[in-house]
C-alpha atoms as a PDB file:
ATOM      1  CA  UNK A   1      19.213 -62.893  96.549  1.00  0.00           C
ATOM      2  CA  UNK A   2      16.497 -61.170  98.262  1.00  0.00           C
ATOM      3  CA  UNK A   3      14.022 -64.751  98.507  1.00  0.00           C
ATOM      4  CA  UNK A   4      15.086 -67.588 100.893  1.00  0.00           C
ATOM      5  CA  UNK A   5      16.783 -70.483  99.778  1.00  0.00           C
ATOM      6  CA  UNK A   6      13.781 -73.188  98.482  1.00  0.00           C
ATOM      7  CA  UNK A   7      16.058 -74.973  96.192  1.00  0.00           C
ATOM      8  CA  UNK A   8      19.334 -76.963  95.807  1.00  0.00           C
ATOM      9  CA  UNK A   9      20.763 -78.937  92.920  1.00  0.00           C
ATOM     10  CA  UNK A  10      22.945 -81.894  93.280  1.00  0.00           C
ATOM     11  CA  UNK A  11      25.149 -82.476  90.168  1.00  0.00           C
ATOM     12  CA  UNK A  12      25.398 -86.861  91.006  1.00  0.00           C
ATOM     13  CA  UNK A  13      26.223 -87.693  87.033  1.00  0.00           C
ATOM     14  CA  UNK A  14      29.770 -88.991  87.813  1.00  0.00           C
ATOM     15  CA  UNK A  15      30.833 -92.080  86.569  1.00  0.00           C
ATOM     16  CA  UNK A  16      31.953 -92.766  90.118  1.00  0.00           C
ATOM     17  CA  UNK A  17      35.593 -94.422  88.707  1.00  0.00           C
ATOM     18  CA  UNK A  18      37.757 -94.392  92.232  1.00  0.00           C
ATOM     19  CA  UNK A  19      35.056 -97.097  93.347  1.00  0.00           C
ATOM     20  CA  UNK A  20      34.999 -99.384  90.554  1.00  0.00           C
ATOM     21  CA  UNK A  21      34.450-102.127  90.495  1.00  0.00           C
ATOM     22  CA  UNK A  22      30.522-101.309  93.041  1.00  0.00           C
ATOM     23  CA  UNK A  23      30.362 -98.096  91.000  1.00  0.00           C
ATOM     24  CA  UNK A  24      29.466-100.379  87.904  1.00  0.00           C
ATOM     25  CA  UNK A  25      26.074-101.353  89.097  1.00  0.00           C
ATOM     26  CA  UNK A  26      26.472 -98.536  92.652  1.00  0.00           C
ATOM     27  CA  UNK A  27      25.772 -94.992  91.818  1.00  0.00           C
ATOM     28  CA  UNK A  28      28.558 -93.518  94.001  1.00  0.00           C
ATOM     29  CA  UNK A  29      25.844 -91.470  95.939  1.00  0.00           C
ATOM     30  CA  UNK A  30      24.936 -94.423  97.195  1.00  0.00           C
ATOM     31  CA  UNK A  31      27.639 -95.644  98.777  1.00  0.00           C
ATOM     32  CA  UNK A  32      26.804 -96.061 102.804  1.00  0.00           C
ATOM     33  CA  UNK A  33      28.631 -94.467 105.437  1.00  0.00           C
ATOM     34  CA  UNK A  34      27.408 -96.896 107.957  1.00  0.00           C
ATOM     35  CA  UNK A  35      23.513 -97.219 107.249  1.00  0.00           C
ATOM     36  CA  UNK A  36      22.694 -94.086 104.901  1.00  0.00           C
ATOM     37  CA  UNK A  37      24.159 -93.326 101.767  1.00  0.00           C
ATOM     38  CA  UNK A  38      26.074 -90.323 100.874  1.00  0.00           C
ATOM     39  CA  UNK A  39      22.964 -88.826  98.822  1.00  0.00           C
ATOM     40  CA  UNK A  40      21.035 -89.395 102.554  1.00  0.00           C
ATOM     41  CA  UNK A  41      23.569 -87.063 104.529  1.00  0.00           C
ATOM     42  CA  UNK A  42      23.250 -84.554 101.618  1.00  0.00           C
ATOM     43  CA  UNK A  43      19.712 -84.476 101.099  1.00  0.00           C
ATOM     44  CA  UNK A  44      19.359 -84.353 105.115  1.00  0.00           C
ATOM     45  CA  UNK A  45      21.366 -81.080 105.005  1.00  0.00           C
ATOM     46  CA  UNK A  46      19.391 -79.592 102.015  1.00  0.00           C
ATOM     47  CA  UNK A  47      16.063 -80.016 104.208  1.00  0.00           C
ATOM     48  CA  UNK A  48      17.866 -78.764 107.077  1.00  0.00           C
ATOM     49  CA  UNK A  49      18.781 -75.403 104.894  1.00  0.00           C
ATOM     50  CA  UNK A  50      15.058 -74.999 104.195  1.00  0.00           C
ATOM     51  CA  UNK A  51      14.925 -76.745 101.040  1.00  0.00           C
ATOM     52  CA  UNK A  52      11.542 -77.803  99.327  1.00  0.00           C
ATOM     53  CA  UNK A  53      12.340 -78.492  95.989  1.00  0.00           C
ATOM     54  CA  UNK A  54      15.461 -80.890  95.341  1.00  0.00           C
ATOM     55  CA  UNK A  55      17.200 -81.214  91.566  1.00  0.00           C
ATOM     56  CA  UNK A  56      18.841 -84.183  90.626  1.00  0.00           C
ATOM     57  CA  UNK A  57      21.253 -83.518  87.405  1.00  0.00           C
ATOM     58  CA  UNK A  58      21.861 -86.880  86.637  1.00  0.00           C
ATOM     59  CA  UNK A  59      22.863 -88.945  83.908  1.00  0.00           C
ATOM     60  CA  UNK A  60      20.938 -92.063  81.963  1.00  0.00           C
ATOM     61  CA  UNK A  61      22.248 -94.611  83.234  1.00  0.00           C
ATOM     62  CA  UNK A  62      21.633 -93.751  87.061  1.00  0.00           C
ATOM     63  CA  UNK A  63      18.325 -94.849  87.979  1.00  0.00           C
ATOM     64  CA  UNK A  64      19.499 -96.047  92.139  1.00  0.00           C
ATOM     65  CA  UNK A  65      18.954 -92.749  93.544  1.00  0.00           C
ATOM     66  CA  UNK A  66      15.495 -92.137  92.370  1.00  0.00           C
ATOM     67  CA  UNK A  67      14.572 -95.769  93.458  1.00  0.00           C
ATOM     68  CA  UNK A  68      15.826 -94.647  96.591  1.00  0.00           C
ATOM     69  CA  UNK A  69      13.717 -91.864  97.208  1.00  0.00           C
ATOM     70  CA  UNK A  70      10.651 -93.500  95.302  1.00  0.00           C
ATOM     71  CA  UNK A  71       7.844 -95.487  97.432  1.00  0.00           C
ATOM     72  CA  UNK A  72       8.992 -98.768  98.522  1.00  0.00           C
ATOM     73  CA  UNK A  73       5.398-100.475  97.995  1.00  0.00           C
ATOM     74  CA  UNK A  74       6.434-103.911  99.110  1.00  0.00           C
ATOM     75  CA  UNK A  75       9.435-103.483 101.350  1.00  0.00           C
ATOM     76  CA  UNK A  76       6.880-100.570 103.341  1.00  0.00           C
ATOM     77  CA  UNK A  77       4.142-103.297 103.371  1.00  0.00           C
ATOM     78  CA  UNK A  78       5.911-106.388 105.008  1.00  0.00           C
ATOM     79  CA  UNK A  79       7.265-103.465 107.943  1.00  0.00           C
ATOM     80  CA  UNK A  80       4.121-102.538 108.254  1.00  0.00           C
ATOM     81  CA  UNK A  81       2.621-106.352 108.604  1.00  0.00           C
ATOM     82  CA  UNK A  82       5.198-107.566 110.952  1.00  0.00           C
ATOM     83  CA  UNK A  83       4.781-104.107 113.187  1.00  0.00           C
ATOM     84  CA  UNK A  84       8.363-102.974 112.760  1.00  0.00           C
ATOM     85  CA  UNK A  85       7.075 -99.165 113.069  1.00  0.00           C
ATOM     86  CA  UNK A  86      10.947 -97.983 113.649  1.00  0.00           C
ATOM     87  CA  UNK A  87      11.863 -99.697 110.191  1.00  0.00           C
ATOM     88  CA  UNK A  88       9.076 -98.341 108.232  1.00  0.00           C
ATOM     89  CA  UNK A  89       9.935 -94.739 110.065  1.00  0.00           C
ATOM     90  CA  UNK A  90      13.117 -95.106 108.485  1.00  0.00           C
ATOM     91  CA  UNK A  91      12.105 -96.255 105.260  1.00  0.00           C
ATOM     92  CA  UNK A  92       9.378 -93.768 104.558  1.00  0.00           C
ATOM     93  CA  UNK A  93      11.678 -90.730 105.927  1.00  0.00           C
ATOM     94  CA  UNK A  94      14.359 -90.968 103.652  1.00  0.00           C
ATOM     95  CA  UNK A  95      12.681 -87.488 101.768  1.00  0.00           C
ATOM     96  CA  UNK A  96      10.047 -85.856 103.988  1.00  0.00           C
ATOM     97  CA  UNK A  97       6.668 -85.141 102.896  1.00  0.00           C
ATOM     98  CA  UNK A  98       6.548 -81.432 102.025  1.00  0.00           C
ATOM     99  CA  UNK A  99      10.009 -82.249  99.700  1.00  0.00           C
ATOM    100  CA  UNK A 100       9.713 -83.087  96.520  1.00  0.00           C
ATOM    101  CA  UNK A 101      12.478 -84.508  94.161  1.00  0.00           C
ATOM    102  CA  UNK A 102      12.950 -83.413  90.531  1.00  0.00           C
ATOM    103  CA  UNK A 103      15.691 -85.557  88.308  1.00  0.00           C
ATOM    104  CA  UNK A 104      16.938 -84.181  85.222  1.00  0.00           C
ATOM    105  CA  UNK A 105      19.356 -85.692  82.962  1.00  0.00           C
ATOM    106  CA  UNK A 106      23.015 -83.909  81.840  1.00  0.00           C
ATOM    107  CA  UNK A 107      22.936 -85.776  78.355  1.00  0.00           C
ATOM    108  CA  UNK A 108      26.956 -85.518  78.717  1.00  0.00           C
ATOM    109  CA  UNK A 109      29.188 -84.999  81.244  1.00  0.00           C
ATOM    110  CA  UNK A 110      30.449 -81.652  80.172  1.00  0.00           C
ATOM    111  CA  UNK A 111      31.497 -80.358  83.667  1.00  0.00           C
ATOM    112  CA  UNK A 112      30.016 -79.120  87.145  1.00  0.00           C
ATOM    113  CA  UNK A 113      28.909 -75.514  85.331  1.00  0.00           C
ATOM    114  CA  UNK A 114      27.266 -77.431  82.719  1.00  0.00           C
ATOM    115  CA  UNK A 115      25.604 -79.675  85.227  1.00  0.00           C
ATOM    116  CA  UNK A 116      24.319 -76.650  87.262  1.00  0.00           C
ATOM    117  CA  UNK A 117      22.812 -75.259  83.840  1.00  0.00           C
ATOM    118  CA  UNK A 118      20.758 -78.305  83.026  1.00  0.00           C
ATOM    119  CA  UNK A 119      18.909 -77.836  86.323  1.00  0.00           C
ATOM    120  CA  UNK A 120      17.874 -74.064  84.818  1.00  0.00           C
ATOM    121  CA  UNK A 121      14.481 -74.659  84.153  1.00  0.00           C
ATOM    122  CA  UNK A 122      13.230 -76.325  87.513  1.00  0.00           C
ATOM    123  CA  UNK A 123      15.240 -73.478  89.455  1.00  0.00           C
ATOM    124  CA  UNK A 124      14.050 -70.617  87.401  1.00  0.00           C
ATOM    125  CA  UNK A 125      14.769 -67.138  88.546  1.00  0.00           C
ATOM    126  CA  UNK A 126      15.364 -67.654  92.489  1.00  0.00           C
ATOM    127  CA  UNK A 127      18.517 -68.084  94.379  1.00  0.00           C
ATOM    128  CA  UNK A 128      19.559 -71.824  94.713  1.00  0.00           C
ATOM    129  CA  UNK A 129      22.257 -74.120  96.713  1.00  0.00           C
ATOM    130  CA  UNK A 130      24.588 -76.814  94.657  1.00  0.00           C
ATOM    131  CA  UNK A 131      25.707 -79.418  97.157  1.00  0.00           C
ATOM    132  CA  UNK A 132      28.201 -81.849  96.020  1.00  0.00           C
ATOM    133  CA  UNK A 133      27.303 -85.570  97.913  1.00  0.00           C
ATOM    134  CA  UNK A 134      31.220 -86.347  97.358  1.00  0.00           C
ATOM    135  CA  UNK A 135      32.025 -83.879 100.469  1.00  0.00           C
ATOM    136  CA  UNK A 136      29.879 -85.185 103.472  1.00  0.00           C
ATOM    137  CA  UNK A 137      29.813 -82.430 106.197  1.00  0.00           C
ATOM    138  CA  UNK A 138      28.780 -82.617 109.320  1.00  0.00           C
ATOM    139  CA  UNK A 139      28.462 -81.508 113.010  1.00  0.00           C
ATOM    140  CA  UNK A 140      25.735 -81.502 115.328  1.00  0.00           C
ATOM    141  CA  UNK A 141      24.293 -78.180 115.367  1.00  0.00           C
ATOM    142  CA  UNK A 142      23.241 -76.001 111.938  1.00  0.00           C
ATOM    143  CA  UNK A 143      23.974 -77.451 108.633  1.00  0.00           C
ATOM    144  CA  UNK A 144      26.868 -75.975 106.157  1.00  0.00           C
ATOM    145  CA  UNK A 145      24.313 -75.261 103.328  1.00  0.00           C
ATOM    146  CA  UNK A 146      21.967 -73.296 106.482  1.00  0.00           C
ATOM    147  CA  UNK A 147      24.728 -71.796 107.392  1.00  0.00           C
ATOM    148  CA  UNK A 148      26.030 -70.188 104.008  1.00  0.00           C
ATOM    149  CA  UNK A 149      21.607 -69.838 103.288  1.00  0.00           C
ATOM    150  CA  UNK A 150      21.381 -67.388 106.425  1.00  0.00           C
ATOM    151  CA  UNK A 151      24.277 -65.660 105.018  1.00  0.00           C
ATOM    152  CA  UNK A 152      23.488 -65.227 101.764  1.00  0.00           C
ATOM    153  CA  UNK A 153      19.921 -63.830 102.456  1.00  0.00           C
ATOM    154  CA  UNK A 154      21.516 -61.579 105.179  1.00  0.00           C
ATOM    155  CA  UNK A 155      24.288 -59.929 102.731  1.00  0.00           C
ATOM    156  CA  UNK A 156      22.739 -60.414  99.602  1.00  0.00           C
ATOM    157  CA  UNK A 157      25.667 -62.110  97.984  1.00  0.00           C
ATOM    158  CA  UNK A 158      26.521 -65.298  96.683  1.00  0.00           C
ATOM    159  CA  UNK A 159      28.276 -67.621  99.374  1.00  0.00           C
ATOM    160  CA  UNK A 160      30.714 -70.457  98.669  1.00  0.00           C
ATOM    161  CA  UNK A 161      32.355 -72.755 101.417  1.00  0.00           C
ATOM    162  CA  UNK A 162      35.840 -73.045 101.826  1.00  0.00           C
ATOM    163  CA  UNK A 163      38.453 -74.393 103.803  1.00  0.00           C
ATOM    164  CA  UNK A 164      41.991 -73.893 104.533  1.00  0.00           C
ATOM    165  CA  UNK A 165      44.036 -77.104 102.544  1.00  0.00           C
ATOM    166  CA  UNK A 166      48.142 -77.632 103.112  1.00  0.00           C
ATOM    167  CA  UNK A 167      49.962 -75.291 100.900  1.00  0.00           C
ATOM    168  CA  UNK A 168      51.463 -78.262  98.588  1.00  0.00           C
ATOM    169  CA  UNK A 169      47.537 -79.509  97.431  1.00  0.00           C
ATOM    170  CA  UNK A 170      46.349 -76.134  96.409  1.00  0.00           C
ATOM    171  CA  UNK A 171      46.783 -77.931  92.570  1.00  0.00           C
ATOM    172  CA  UNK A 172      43.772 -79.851  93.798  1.00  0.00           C
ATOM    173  CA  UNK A 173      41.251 -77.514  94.439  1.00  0.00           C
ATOM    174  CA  UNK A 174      39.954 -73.781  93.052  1.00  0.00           C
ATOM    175  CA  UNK A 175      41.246 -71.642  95.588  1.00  0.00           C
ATOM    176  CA  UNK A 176      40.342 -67.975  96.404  1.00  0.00           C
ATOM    177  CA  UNK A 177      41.748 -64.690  97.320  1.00  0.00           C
ATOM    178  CA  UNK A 178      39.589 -63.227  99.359  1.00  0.00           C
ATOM    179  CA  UNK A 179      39.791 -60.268 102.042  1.00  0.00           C
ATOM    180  CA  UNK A 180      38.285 -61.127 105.378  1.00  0.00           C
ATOM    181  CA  UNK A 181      35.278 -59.706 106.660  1.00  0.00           C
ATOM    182  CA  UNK A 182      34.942 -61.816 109.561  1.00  0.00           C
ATOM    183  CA  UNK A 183      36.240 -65.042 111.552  1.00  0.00           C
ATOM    184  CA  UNK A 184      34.052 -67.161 109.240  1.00  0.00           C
ATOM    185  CA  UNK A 185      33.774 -64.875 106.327  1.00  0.00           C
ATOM    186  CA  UNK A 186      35.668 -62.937 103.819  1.00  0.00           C
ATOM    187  CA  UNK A 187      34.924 -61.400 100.434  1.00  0.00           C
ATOM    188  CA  UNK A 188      36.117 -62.636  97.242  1.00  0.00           C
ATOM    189  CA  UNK A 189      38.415 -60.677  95.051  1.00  0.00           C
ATOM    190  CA  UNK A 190      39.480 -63.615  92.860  1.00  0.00           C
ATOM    191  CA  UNK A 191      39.223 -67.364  92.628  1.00  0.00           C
ATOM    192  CA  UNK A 192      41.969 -69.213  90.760  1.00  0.00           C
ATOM    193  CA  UNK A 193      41.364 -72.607  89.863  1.00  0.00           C
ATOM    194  CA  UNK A 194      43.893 -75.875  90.856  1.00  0.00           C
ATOM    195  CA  UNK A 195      46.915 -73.484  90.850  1.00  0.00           C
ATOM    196  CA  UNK A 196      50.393 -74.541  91.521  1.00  0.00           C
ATOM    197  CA  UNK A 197      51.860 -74.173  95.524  1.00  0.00           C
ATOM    198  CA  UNK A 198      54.030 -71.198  94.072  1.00  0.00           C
ATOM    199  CA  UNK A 199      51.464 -69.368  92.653  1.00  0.00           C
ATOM    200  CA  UNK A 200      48.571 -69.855  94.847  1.00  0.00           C
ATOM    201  CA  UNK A 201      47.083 -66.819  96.171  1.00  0.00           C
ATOM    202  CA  UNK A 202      45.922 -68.342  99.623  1.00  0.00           C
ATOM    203  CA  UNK A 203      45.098 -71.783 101.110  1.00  0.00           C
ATOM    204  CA  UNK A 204      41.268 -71.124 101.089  1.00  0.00           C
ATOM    205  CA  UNK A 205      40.047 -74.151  98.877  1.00  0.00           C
ATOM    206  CA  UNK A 206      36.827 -74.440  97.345  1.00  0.00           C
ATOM    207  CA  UNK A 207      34.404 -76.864  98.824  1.00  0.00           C
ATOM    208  CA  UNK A 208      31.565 -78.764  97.568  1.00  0.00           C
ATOM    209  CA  UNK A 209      28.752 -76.187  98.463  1.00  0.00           C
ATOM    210  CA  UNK A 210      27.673 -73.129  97.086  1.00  0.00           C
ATOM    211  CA  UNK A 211      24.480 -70.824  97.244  1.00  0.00           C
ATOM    212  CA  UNK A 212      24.404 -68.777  94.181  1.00  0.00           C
ATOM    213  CA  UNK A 213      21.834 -66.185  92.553  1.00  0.00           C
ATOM    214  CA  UNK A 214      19.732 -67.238  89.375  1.00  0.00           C
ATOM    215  CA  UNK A 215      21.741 -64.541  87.403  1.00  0.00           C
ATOM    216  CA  UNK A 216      24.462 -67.279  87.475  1.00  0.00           C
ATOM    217  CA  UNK A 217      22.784 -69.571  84.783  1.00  0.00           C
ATOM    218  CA  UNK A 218      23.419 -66.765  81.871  1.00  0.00           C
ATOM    219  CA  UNK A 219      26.552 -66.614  82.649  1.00  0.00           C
ATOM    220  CA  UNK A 220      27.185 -70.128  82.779  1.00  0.00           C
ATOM    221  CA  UNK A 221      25.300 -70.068  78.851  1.00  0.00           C
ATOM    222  CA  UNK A 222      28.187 -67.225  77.862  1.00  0.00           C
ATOM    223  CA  UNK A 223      31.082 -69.113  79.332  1.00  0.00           C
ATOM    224  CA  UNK A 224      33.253 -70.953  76.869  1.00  0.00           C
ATOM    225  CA  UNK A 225      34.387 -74.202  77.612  1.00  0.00           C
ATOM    226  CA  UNK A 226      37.933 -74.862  78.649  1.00  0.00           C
ATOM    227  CA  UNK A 227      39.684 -77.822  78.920  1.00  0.00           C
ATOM    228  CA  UNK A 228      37.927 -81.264  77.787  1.00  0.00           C
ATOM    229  CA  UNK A 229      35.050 -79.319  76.588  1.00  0.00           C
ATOM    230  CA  UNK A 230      34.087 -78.735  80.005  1.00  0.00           C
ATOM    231  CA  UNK A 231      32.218 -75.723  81.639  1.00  0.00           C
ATOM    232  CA  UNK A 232      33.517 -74.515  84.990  1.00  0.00           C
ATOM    233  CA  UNK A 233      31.454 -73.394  87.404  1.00  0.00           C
ATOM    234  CA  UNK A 234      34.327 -71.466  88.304  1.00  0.00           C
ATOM    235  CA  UNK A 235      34.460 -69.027  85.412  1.00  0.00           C
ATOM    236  CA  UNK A 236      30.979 -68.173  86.027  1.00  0.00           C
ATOM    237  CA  UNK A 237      31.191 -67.205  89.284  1.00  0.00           C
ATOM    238  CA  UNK A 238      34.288 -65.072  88.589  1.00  0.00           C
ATOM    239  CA  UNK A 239      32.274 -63.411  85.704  1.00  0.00           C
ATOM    240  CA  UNK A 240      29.936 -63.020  88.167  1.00  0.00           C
ATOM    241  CA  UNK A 241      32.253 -61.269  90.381  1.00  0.00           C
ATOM    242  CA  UNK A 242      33.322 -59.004  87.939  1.00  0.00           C
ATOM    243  CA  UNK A 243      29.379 -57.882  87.506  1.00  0.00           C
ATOM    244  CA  UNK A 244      28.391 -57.656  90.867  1.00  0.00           C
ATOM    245  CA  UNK A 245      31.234 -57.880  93.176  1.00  0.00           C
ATOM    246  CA  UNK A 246      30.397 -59.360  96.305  1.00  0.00           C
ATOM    247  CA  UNK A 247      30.671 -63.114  96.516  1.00  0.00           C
ATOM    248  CA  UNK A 248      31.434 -64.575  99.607  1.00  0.00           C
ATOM    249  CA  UNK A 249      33.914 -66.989 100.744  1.00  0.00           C
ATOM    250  CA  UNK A 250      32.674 -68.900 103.624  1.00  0.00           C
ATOM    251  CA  UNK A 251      34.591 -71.339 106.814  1.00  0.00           C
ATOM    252  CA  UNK A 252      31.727 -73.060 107.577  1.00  0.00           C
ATOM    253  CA  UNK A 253      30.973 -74.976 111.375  1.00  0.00           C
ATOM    254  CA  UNK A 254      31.614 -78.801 110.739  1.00  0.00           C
ATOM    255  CA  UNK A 255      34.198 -81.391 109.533  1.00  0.00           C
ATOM    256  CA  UNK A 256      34.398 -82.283 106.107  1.00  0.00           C
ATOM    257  CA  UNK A 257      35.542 -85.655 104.517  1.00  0.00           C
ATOM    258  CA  UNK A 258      35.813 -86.146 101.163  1.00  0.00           C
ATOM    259  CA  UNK A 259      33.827 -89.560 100.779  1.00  0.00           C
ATOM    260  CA  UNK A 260      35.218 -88.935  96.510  1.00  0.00           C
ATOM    261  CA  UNK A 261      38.093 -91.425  97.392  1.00  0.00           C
ATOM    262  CA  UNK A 262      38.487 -94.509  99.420  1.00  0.00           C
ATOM    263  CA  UNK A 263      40.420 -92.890 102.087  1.00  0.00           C
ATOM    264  CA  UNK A 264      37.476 -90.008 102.621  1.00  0.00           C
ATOM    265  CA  UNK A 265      35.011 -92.571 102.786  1.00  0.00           C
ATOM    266  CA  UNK A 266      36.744 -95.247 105.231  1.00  0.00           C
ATOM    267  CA  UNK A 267      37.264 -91.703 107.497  1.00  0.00           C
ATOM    268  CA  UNK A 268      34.050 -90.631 107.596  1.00  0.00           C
ATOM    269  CA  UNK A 269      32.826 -94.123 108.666  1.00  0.00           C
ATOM    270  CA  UNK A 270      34.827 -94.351 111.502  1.00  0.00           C
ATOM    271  CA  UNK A 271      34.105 -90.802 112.698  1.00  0.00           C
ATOM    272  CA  UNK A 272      30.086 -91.752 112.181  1.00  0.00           C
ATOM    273  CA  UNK A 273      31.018 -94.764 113.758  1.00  0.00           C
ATOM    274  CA  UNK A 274      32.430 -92.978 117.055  1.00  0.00           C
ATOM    275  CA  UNK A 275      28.909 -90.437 117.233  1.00  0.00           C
ATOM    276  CA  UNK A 276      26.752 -94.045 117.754  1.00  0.00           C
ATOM    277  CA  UNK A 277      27.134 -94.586 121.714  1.00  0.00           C
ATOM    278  CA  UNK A 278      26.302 -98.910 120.237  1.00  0.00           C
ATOM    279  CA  UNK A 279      29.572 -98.775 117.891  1.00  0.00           C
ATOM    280  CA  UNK A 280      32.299 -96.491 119.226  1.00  0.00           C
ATOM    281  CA  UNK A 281      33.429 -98.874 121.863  1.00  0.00           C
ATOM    282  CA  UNK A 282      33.514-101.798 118.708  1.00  0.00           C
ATOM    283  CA  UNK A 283      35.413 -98.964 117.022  1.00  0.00           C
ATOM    284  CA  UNK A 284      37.762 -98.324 119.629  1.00  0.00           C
ATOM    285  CA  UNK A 285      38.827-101.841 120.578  1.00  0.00           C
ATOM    286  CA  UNK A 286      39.054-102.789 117.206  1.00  0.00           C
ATOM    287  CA  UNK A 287      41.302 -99.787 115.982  1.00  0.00           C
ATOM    288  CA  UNK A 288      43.061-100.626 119.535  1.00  0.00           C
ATOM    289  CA  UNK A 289      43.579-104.393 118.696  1.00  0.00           C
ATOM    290  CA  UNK A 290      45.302-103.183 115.239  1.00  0.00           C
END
């Protein structure tokens, strides 16, 4: 883990079924909260880690969030004609310059582990970040992936970001048992994945961000799949544990919402809704009026 974070892989080959019937034509990534889409916010904090080189593990049918990122030749053109410079800003910075974006296609959908492998050959042998679009984090000062980056490069360790959950959805989430090092912090002794209330270790869940070290793709080739054929990235990080022993558990700075279901996503509007100065009095008399 000794090289900074340059690159971060964003498993988006989900089917996307809580949103059907948009997610038919509507990669779920690209569903808005307000007037960016979830792969924006994402992306945004990538960049904001120090990211250069972005991996899209995708699957054939998805072809919205590459159009989003691509060049808009006409749309930039008739912006640029009419002299609406803050629309073509907007437009044109959706990936900056020095960024560029790299999509690779999971031929089936055999799990997050097995989506993190099929970006292998783009990462190579560095240290990366995995950033799940489904849990949109924010707060107005460093980024959760920047955060956990620092972190990483400071300890030499593999970082993942939790949070604490209520005790009775534990079954939802991987969940860790972990001894604190810190008030943010603490170092992972095991990580058990959706277990039952009663036999949860802790209430530290598993969150959609990671920042792992390149070592993690052979383990992810030697674990065998579980249920549904599928290859946890979970496994490989507890083989990983097992190896090394140090992998961090991290309470990152920010609110997270998890924009995967309808509730998460309406949530996250309104709370984007409030930081606009324009909308949060609309917001306010309309929640007011209900």
């Amino acid at each position: 883990m000794s090289k900074p974070l340059r690159k971060v892989v964003f498993p988006v080959a989900g089917l996307g079924t809580r949103f059907l019937p948009a997610t038919k034509a509507v990669a779920k990534e690209m569903l808005p909260v307000l007037d960016k889409p979830l792969i924006q916010y994402a992306v945004d904090e990538a960049v904001d880690a120090g990211a250069d080189t972005l991996i899209f593990v995708t699957n054939r049918y998805k072809h919205a969030i590459a159009d989003y990122f691509d060049k808009a030749y006409e749309l930039e053109a008739k912006l640029q004609e009419k002299g609406k410079a803050e629309l073509l800003a907007l437009v044109q910075g959706t990936l900056p310059r020095h960024v560029r974006a790299i999509f690779v296609t999971q031929p089936e959908a055999l799990g997050l582990g097995h989506a993190v492998l099929c970006a292998r050959p783009v990462v190579g042998d560095e240290p990366f970040g995995v950033i799940l679009p489904d849990d949109l984090i924010w707060n107005d000062g460093r980024g959760a992936l920047r955060q956990m980056a620092e972190l990483a490069e400071a300890e030499q360790a593999g970082v993942i970001a939790v949070e604490e959950v209520p005790h009775d959805q534990t079954d939802k989430y991987g969940i860790v048992d972990a001894s604190a090092v810190d008030d943010r912090s603490a170092r992972i002794r095991h990580m058990v994945e959706k277990p039952k209330p009663a036999e949860a270790p802790s209430n530290l869940a598993v969150v959609g961000r990671y920042v792992l070290p390149a070592r993690i793709f052979q383990l992810l080739d030697q674990t065998t799949p579980g249920a549904g054929g599928e290859i946890q990235l979970t496994d490989a990080i507890e083989a990983l544990l097992k190896e090394q022993g140090k992998v961090l558990a991290y309470r990152f700075e920010g609110t997270r919402f998890d924009c995967g279901n309808k509730a998460g996503l309406v949530r996250a509007t309104m709370h984007m809704a409030m930081q606009d100065p324009a909308l949060a009095p609309t917001v306010r008399a309309f929640v007011g009026n209900l």
